[in-house]
N, C-alpha and C. Protein backbone atom coordinates (compact mmCIF):
# COMPACT_ATOMS: atom_id res chain seq x y z
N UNK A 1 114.72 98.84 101.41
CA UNK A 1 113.47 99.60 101.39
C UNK A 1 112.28 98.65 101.42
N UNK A 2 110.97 98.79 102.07
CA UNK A 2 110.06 98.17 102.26
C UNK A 2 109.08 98.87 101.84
N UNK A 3 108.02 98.48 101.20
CA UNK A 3 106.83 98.87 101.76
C UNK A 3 105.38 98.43 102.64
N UNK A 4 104.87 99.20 103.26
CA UNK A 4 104.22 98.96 104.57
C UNK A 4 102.92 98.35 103.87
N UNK A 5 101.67 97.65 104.41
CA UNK A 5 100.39 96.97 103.92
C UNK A 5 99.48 97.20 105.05
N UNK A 6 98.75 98.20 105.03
CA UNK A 6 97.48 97.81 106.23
C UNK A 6 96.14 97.68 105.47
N UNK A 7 94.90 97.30 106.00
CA UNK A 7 93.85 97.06 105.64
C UNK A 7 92.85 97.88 107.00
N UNK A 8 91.56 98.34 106.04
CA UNK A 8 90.95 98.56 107.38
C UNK A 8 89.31 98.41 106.56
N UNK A 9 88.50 98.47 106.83
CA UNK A 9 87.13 97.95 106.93
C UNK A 9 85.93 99.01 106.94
N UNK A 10 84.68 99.51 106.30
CA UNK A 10 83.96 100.45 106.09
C UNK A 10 82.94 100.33 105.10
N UNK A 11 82.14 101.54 104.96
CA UNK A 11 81.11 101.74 104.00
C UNK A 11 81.64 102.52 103.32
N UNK A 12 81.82 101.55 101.59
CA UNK A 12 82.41 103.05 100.98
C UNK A 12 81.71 103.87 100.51
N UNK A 13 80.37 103.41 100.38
CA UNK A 13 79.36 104.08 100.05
C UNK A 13 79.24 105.49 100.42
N UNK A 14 79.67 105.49 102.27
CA UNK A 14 79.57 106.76 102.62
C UNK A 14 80.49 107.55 101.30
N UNK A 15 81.45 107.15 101.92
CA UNK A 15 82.97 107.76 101.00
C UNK A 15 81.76 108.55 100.09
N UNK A 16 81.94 107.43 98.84
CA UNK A 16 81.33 108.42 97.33
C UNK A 16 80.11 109.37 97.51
N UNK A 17 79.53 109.02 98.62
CA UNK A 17 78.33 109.80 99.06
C UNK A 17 79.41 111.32 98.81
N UNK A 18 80.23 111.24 100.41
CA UNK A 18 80.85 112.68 100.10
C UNK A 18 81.22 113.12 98.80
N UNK A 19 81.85 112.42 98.40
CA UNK A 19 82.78 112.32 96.82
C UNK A 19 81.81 113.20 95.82
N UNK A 20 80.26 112.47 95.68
CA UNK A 20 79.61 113.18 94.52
C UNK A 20 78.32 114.22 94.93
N UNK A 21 78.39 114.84 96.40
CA UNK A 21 77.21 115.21 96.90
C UNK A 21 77.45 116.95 96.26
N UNK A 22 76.02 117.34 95.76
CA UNK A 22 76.02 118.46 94.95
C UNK A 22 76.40 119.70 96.12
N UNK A 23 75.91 118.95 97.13
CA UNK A 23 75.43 119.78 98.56
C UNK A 23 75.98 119.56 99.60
N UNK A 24 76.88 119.62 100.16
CA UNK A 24 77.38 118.45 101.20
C UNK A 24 76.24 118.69 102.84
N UNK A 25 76.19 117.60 103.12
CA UNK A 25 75.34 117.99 104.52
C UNK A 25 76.23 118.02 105.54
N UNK A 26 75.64 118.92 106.68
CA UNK A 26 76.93 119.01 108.01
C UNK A 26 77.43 118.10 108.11
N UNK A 27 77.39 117.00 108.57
CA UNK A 27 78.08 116.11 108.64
C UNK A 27 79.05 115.59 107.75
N UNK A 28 78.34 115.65 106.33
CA UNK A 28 79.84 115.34 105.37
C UNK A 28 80.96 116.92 105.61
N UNK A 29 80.50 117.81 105.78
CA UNK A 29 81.14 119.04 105.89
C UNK A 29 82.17 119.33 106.64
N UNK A 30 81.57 118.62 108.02
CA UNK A 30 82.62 118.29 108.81
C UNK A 30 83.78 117.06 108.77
N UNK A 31 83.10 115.98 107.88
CA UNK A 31 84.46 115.08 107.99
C UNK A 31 85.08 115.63 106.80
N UNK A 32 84.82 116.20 106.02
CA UNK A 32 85.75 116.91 104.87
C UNK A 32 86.97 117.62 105.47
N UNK A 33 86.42 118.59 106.14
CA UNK A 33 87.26 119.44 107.10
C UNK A 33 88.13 118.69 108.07
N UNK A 34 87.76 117.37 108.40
CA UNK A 34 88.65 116.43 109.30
C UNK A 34 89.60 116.03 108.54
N UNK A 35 89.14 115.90 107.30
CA UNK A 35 90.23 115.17 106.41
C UNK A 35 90.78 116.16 105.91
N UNK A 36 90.68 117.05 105.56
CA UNK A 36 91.96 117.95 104.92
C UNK A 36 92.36 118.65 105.91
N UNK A 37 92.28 118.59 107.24
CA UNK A 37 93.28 118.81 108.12
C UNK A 37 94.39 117.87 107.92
N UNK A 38 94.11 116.50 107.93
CA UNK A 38 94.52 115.59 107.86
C UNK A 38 95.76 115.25 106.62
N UNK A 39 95.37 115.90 105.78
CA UNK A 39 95.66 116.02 104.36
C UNK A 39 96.66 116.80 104.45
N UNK A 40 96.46 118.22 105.25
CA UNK A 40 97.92 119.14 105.75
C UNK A 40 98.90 118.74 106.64
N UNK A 41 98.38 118.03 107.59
CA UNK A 41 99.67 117.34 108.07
C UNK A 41 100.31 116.14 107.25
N UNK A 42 99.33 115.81 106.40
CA UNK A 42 100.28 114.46 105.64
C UNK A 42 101.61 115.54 104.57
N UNK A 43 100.95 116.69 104.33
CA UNK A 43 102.02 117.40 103.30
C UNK A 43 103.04 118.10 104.53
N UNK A 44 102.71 118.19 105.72
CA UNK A 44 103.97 118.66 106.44
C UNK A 44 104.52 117.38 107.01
N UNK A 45 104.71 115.91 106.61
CA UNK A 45 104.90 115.11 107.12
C UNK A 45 106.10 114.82 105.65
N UNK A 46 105.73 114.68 104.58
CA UNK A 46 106.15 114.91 102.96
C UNK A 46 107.27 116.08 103.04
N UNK A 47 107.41 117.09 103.37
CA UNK A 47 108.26 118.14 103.26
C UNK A 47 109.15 118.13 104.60
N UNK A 48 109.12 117.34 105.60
CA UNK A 48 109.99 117.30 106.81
C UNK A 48 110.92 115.91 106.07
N UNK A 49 110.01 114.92 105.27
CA UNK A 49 110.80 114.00 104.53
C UNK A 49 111.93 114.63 103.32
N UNK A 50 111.56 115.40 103.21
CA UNK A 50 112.30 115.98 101.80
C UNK A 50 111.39 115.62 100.57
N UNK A 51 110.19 115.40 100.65
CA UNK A 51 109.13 114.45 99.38
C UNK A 51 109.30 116.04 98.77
N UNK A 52 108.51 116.16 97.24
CA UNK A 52 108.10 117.43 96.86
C UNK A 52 107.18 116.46 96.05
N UNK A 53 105.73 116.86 96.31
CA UNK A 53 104.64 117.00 95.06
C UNK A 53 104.11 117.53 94.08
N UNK A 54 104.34 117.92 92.88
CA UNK A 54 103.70 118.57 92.27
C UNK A 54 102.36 119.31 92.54
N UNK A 55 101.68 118.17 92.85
CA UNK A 55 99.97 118.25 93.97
C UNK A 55 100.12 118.03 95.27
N UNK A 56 99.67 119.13 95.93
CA UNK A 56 99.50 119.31 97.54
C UNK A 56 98.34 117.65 97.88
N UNK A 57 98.90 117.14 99.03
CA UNK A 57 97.49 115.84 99.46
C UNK A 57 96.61 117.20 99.70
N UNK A 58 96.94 118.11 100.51
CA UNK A 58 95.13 118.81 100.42
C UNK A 58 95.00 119.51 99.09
N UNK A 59 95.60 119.70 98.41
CA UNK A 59 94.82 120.24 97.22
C UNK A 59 94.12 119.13 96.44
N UNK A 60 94.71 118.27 96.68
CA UNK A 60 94.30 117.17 95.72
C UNK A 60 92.80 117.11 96.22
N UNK A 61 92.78 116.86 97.22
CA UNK A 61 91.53 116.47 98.33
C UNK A 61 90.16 117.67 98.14
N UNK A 62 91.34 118.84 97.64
CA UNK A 62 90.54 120.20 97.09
C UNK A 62 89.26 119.20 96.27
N UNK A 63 90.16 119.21 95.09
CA UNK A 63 89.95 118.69 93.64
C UNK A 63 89.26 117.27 93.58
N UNK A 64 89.04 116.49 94.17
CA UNK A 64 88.67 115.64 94.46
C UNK A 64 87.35 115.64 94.73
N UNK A 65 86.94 116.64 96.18
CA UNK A 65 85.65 117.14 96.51
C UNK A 65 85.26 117.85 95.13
N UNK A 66 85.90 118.73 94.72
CA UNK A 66 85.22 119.56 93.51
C UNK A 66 84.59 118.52 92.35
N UNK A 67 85.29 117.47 91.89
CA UNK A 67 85.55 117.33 90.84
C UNK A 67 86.13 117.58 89.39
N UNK A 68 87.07 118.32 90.07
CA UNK A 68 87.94 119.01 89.03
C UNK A 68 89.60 118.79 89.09
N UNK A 69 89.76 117.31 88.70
CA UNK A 69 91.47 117.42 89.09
C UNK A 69 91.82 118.23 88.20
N UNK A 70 93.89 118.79 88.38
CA UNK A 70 94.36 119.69 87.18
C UNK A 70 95.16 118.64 86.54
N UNK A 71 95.86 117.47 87.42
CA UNK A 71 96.93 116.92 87.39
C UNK A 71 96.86 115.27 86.57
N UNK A 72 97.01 114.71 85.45
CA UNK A 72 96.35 113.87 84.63
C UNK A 72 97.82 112.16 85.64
N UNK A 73 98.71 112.72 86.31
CA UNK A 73 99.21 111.94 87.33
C UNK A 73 99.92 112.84 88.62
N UNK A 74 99.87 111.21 89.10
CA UNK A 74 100.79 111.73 90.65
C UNK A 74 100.46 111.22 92.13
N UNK A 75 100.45 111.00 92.86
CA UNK A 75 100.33 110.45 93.97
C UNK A 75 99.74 111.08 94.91
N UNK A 76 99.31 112.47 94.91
CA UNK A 76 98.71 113.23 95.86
C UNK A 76 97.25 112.59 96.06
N UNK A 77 96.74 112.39 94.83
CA UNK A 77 95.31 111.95 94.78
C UNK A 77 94.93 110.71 95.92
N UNK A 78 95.92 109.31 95.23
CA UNK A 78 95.74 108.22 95.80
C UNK A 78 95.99 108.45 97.54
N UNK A 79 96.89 109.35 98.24
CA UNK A 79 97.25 110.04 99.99
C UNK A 79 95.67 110.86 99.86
N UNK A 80 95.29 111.39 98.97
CA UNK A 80 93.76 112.10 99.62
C UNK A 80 92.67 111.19 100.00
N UNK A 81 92.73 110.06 98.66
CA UNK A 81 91.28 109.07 98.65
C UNK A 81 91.76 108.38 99.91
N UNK A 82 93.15 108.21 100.21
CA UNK A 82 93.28 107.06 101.30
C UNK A 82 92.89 107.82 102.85
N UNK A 83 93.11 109.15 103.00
CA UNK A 83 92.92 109.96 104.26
C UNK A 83 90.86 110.17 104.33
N UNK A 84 90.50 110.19 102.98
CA UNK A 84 88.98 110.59 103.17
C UNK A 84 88.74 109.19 103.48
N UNK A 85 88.84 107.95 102.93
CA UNK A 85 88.73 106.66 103.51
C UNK A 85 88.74 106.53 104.94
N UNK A 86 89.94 106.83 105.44
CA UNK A 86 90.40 106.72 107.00
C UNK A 86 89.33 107.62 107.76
N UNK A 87 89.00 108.17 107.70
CA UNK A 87 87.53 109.06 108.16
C UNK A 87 86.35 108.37 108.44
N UNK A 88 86.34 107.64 107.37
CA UNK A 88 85.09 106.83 107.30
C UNK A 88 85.20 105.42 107.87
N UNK A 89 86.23 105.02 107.73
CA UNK A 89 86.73 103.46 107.80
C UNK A 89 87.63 103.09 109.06
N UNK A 90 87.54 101.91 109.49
CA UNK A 90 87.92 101.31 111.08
C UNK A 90 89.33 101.63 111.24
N UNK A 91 89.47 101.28 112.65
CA UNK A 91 91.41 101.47 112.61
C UNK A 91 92.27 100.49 111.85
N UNK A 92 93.11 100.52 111.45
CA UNK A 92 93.54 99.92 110.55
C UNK A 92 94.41 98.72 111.28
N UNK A 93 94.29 97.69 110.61
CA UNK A 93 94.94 97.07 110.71
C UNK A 93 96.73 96.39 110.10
N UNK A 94 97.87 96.96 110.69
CA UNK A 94 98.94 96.27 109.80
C UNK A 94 99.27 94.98 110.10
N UNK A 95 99.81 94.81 108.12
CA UNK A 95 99.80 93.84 107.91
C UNK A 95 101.60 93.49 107.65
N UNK A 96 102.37 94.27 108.09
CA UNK A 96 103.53 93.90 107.32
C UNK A 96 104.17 94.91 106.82
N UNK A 97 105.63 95.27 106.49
CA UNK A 97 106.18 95.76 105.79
C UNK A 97 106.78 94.75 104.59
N UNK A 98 106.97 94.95 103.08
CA UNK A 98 107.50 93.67 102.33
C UNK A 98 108.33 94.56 101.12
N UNK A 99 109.33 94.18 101.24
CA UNK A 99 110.22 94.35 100.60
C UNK A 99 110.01 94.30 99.05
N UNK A 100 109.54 93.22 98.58
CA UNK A 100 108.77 93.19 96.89
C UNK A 100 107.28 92.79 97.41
N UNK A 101 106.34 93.50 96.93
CA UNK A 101 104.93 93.23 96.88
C UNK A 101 104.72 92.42 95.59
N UNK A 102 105.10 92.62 94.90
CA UNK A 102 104.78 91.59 93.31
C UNK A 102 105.20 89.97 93.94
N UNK A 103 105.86 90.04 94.87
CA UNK A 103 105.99 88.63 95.68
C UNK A 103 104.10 88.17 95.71
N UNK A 104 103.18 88.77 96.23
CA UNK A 104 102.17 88.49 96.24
C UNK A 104 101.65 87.67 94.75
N UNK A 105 101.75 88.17 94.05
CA UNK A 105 101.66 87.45 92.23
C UNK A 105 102.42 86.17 92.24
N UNK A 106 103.26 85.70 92.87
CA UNK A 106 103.84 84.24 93.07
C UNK A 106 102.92 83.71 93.73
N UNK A 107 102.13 84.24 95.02
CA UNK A 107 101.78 83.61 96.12
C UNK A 107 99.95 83.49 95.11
N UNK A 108 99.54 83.98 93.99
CA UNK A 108 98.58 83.98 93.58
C UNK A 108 98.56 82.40 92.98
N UNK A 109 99.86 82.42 92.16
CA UNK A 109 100.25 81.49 91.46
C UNK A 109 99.87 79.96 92.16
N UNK A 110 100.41 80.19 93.70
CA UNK A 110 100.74 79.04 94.66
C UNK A 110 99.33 78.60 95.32
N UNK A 111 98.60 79.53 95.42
CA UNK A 111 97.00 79.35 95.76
C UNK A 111 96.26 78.62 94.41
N UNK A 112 96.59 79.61 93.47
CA UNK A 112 95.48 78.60 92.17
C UNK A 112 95.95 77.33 91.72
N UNK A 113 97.14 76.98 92.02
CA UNK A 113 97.45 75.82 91.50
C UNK A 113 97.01 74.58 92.49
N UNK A 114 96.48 75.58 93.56
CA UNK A 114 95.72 74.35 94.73
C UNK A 114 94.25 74.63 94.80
N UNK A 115 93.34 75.42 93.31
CA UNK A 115 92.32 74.93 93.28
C UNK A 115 91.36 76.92 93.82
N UNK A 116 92.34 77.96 94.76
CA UNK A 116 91.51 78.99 95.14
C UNK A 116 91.29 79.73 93.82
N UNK A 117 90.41 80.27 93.32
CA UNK A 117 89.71 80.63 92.88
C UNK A 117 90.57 82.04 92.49
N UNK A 118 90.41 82.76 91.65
CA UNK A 118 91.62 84.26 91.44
C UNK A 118 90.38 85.36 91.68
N UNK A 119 89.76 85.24 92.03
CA UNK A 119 89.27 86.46 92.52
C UNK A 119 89.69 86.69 94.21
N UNK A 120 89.76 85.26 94.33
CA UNK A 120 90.34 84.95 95.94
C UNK A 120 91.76 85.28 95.79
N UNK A 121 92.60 85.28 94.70
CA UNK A 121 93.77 85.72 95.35
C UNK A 121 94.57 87.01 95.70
N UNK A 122 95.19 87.34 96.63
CA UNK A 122 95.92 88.60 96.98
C UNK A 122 95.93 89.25 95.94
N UNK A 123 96.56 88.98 94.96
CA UNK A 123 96.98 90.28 93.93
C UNK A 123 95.86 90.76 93.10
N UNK A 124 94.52 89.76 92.92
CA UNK A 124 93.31 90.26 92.54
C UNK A 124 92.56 91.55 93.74
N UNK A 125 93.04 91.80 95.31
CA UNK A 125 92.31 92.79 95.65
C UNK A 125 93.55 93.74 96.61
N UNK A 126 94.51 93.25 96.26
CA UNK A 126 95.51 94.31 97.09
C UNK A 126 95.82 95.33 95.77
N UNK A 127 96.21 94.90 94.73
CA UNK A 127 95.99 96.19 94.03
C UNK A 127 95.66 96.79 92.50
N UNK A 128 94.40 96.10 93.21
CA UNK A 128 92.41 96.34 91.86
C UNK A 128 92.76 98.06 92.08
N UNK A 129 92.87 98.60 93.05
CA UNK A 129 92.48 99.80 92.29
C UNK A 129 91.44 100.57 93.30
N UNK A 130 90.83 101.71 93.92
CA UNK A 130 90.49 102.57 94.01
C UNK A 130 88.87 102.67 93.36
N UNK A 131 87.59 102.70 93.54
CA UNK A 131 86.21 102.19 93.43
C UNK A 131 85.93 103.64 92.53
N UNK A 132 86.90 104.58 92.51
CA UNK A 132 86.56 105.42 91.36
C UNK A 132 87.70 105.86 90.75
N UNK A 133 88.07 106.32 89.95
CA UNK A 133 89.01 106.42 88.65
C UNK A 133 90.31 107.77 89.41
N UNK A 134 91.32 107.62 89.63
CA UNK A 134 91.98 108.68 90.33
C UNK A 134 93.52 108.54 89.49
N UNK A 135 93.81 109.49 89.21
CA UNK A 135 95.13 110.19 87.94
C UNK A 135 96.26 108.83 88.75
N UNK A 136 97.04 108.24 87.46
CA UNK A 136 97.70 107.68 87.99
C UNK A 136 99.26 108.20 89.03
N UNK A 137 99.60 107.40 90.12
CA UNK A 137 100.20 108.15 90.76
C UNK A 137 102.22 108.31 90.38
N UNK A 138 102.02 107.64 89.02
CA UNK A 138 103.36 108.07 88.53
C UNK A 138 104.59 106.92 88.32
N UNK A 139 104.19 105.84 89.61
CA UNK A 139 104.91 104.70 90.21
C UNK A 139 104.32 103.65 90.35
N UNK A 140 104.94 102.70 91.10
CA UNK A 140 103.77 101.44 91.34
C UNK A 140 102.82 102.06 92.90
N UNK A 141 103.62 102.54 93.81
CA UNK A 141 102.79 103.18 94.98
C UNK A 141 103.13 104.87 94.93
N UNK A 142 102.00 104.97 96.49
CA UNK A 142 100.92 104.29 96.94
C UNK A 142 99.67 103.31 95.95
N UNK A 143 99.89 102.23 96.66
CA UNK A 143 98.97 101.45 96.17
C UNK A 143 97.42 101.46 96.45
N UNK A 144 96.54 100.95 95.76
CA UNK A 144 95.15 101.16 96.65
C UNK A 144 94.38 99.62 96.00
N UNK A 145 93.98 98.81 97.07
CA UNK A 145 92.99 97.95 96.64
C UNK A 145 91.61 97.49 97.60
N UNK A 146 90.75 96.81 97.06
CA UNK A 146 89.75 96.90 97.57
C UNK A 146 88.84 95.66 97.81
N UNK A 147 88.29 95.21 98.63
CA UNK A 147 87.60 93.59 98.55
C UNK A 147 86.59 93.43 99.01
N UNK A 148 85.10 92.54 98.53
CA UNK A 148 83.96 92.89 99.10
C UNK A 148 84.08 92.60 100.34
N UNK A 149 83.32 93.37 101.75
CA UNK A 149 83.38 92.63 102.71
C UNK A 149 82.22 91.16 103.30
N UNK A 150 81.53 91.37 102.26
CA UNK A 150 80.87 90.32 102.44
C UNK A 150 81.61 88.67 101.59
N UNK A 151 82.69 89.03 100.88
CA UNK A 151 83.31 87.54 100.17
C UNK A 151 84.07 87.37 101.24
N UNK A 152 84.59 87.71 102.83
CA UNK A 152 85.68 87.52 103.23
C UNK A 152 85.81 85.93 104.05
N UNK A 153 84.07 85.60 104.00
CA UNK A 153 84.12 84.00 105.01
C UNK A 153 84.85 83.57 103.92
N UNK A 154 84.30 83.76 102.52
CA UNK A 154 84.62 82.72 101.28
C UNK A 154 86.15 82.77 101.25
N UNK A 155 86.99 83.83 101.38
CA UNK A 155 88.37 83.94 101.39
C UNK A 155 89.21 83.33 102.22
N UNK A 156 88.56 83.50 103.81
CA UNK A 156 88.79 82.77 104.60
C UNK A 156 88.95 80.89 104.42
N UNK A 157 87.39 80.81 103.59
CA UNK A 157 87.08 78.80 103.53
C UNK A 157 88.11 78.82 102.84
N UNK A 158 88.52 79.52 101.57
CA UNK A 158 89.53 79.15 100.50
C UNK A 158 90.66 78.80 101.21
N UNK A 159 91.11 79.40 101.83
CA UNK A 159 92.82 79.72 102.20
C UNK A 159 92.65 78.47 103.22
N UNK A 160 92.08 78.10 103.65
CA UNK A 160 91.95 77.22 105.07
C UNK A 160 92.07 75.62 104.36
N UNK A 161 91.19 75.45 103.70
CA UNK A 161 91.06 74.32 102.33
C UNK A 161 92.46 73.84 102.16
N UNK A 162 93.33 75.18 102.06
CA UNK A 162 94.52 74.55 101.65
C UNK A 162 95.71 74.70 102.07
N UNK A 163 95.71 75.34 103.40
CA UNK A 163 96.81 75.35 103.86
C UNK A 163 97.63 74.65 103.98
N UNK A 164 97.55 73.26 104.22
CA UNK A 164 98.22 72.41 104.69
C UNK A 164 99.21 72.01 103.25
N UNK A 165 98.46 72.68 102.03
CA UNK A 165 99.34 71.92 101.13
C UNK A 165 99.96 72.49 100.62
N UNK A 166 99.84 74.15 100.97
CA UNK A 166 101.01 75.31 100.24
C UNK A 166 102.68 74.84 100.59
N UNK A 167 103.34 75.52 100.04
CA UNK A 167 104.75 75.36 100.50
C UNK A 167 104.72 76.59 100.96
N UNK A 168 106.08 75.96 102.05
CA UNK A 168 105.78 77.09 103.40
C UNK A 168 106.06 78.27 103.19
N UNK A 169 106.85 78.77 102.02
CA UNK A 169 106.80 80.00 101.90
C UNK A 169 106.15 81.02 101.57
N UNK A 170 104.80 80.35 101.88
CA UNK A 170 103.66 80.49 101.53
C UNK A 170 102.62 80.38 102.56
N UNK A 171 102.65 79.42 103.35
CA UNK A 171 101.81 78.91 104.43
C UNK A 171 101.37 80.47 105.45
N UNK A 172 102.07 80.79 106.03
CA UNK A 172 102.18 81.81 106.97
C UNK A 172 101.31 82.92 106.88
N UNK A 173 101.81 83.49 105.28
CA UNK A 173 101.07 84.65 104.74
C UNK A 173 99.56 84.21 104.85
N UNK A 174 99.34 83.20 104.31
CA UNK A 174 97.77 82.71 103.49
C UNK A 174 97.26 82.06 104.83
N UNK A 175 98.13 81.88 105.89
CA UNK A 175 97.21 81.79 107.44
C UNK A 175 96.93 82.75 108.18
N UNK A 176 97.56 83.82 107.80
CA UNK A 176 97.46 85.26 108.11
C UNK A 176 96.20 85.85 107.95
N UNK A 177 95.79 85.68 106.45
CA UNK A 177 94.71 86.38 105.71
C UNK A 177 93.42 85.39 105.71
N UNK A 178 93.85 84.24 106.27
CA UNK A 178 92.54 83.53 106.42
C UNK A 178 92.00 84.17 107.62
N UNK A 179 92.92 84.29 108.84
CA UNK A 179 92.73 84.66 110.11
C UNK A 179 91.75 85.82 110.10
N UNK A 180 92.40 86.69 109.59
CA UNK A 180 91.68 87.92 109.27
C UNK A 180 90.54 88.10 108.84
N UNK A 181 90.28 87.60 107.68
CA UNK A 181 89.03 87.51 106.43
C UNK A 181 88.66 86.57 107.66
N UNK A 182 88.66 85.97 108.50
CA UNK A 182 87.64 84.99 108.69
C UNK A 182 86.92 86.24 110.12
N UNK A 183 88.06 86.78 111.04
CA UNK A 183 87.58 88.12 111.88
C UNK A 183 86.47 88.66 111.00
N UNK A 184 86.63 89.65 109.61
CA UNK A 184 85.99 90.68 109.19
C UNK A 184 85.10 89.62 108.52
N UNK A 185 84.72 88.17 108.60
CA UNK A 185 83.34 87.87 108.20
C UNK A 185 82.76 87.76 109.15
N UNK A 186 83.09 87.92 110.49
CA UNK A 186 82.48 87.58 111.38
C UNK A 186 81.59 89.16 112.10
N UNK A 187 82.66 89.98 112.00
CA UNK A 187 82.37 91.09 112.02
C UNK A 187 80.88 91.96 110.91
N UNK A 188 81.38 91.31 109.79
CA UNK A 188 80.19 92.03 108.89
C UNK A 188 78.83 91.26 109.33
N UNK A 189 78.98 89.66 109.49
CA UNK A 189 77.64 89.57 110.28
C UNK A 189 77.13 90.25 111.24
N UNK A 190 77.56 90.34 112.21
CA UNK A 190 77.36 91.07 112.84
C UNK A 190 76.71 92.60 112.65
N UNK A 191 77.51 93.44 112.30
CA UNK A 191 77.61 94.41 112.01
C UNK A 191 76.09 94.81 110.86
N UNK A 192 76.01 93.32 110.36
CA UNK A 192 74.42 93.39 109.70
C UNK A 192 73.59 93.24 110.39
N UNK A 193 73.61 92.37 111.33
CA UNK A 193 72.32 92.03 112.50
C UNK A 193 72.33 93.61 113.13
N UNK A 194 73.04 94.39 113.26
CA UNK A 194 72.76 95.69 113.68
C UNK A 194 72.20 96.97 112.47
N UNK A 195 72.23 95.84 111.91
CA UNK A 195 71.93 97.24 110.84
C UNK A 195 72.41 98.10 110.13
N UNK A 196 73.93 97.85 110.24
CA UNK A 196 75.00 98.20 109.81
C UNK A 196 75.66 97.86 108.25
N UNK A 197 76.20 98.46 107.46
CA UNK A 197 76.53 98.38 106.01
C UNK A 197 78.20 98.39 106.06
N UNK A 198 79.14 98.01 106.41
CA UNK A 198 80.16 97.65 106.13
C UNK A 198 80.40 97.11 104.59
N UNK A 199 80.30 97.14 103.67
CA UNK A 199 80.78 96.66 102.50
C UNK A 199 82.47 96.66 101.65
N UNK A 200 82.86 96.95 102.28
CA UNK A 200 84.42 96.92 101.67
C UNK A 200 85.82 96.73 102.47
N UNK A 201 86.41 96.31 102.24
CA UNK A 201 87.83 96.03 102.91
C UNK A 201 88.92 96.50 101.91
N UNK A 202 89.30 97.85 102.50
CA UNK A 202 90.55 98.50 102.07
C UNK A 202 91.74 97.98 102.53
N UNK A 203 92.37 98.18 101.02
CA UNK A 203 93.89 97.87 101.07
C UNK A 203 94.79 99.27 101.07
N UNK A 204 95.77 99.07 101.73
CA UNK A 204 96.94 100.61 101.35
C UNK A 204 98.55 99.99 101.21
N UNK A 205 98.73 100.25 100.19
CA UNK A 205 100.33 99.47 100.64
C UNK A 205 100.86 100.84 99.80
N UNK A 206 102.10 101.38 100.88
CA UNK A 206 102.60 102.24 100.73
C UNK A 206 103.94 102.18 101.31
C-alpha cells in the first residue's frame, strides 16, 4: 500500500475568504457549487471503493461553508478543504506515491544535520496541518500541509547547499524539491510583478 503526495500552488486567502463570508458573492457562490459537485463525485468515487463515511465529503463541505461541523472526527472534512482548495489552486503537481511517509522525518533528520534549517524541512510543511482547525480525520491520512510560497527560493538555496553531501538515499528526493521550490519561486515572482497573490503551497498526501 502506498500513499500518493501532490502539491499545488494558490491564494489561500481566497479559500478563507469563501470559508468565513457572511454573504457569499456570485462568484464565491459559484465555486462553492463547483466544489460540492465535486465533493459528490468524490463520495460516488468512496462508495464504488467500498469506503463508508460517517460524513458525506459534500456534507462535510455543507458544514464547513456553514460553520457548523456535527462530527468532532473523520476524514470527510480534510477531502472537502482539499476539493475547495483545488478550485482555487493550480493543477497539481505529483510528487510520488511512498510507501511510509514518516520516511520523510529521517530525511528531516539528514538535512539538519547538514546545517537546513527545520522549518525548511519536509516534515515541518508536508504535514503542519490545514490554515484552519478541521475535526481530526481519525488516522494519519488524508494528510494536509502547507508552505509559504514566498520561502520557496529559500528552500530551494537550502537543499542545493547541500546536496552533494546527503547520502544518497536522500539525494534524489531533496533534488526533487529543490527543483520545484526553486520553479514556484520563480513563479511567485512573477506572478507578483503581475499583481498576483499566490501565497501558499499545498500539500495532499493521501
Amino acid at each position: 500500500m502506498g500513499y500518493c503526495l501532490e502539491m499545488s500552488t494558490g491564494d489561500m486567502r481566497r479559500v478563507m475568504r469563501l470559508l468565513t463570508a457572511v454573504e457569499r458573492t456570485p462568484e464565491q457562490e459559484r465555486r462553492a457549487v463547483l466544489t460540492r459537485e465535486r465533493c459528490v463525485e468524490q463520495d460516488a468515487s468512496h462508495r464504488h471503493q467500498g469506503i463508508s463515511l460517517d460524513v458525506s465529503v459534500a456534507q462535510a463541505l455543507d458544514e464547513l461553508l456553514a460553520g457548523t461541523l456535527t462530527a468532532s472526527e473523520g476524514p470527510a472534512y480534510s477531502y472537502a478543504f482539499h476539493q475547495l482548495v483545488a478550485g482555487f489552486f493550480s493543477d497539481t503537481t505529483d510528487l510520488g506515491v511512498w510507501r511510509r511517509p514518516s520516511w520523510f522525518y529521517s530525511m528531516d533528520e539528514e538535512l539538519a544535520a547538514h546545517g537546513v534549517a527545520p522549518d525548511l524541512c519536509p516534515g515541518s510543511f508536508l504535514f503542519n496541518g490545514p490554515p484552519i482547525r478541521l475535526p481530526h480525520p481519525g488516522d494519519a491520512f488524508p494528510s494536509i500541509g502547507v508552505f509559504p510560497a514566498d520561502r520557496a527560493g529559500s528552500l530551494a538555496d537550502a537543499y542545493e547547499s547541500v546536496l552533494d553531501r546527503l547520502d544518497p538515499d536522500y539525494r534524489e528526493t531533496a533534488a526533487r524539491f529543490a527543483e520545484l521550490m526553486r520553479f514556484e519561486a520563480e513563479e511567485w515572482a512573477s506572478a507578483k510583478r503581475m499583481g498576483q497573490t499566490p501565497d501558499t503551497i499545498f500539500f495532499w498526501f493521501c
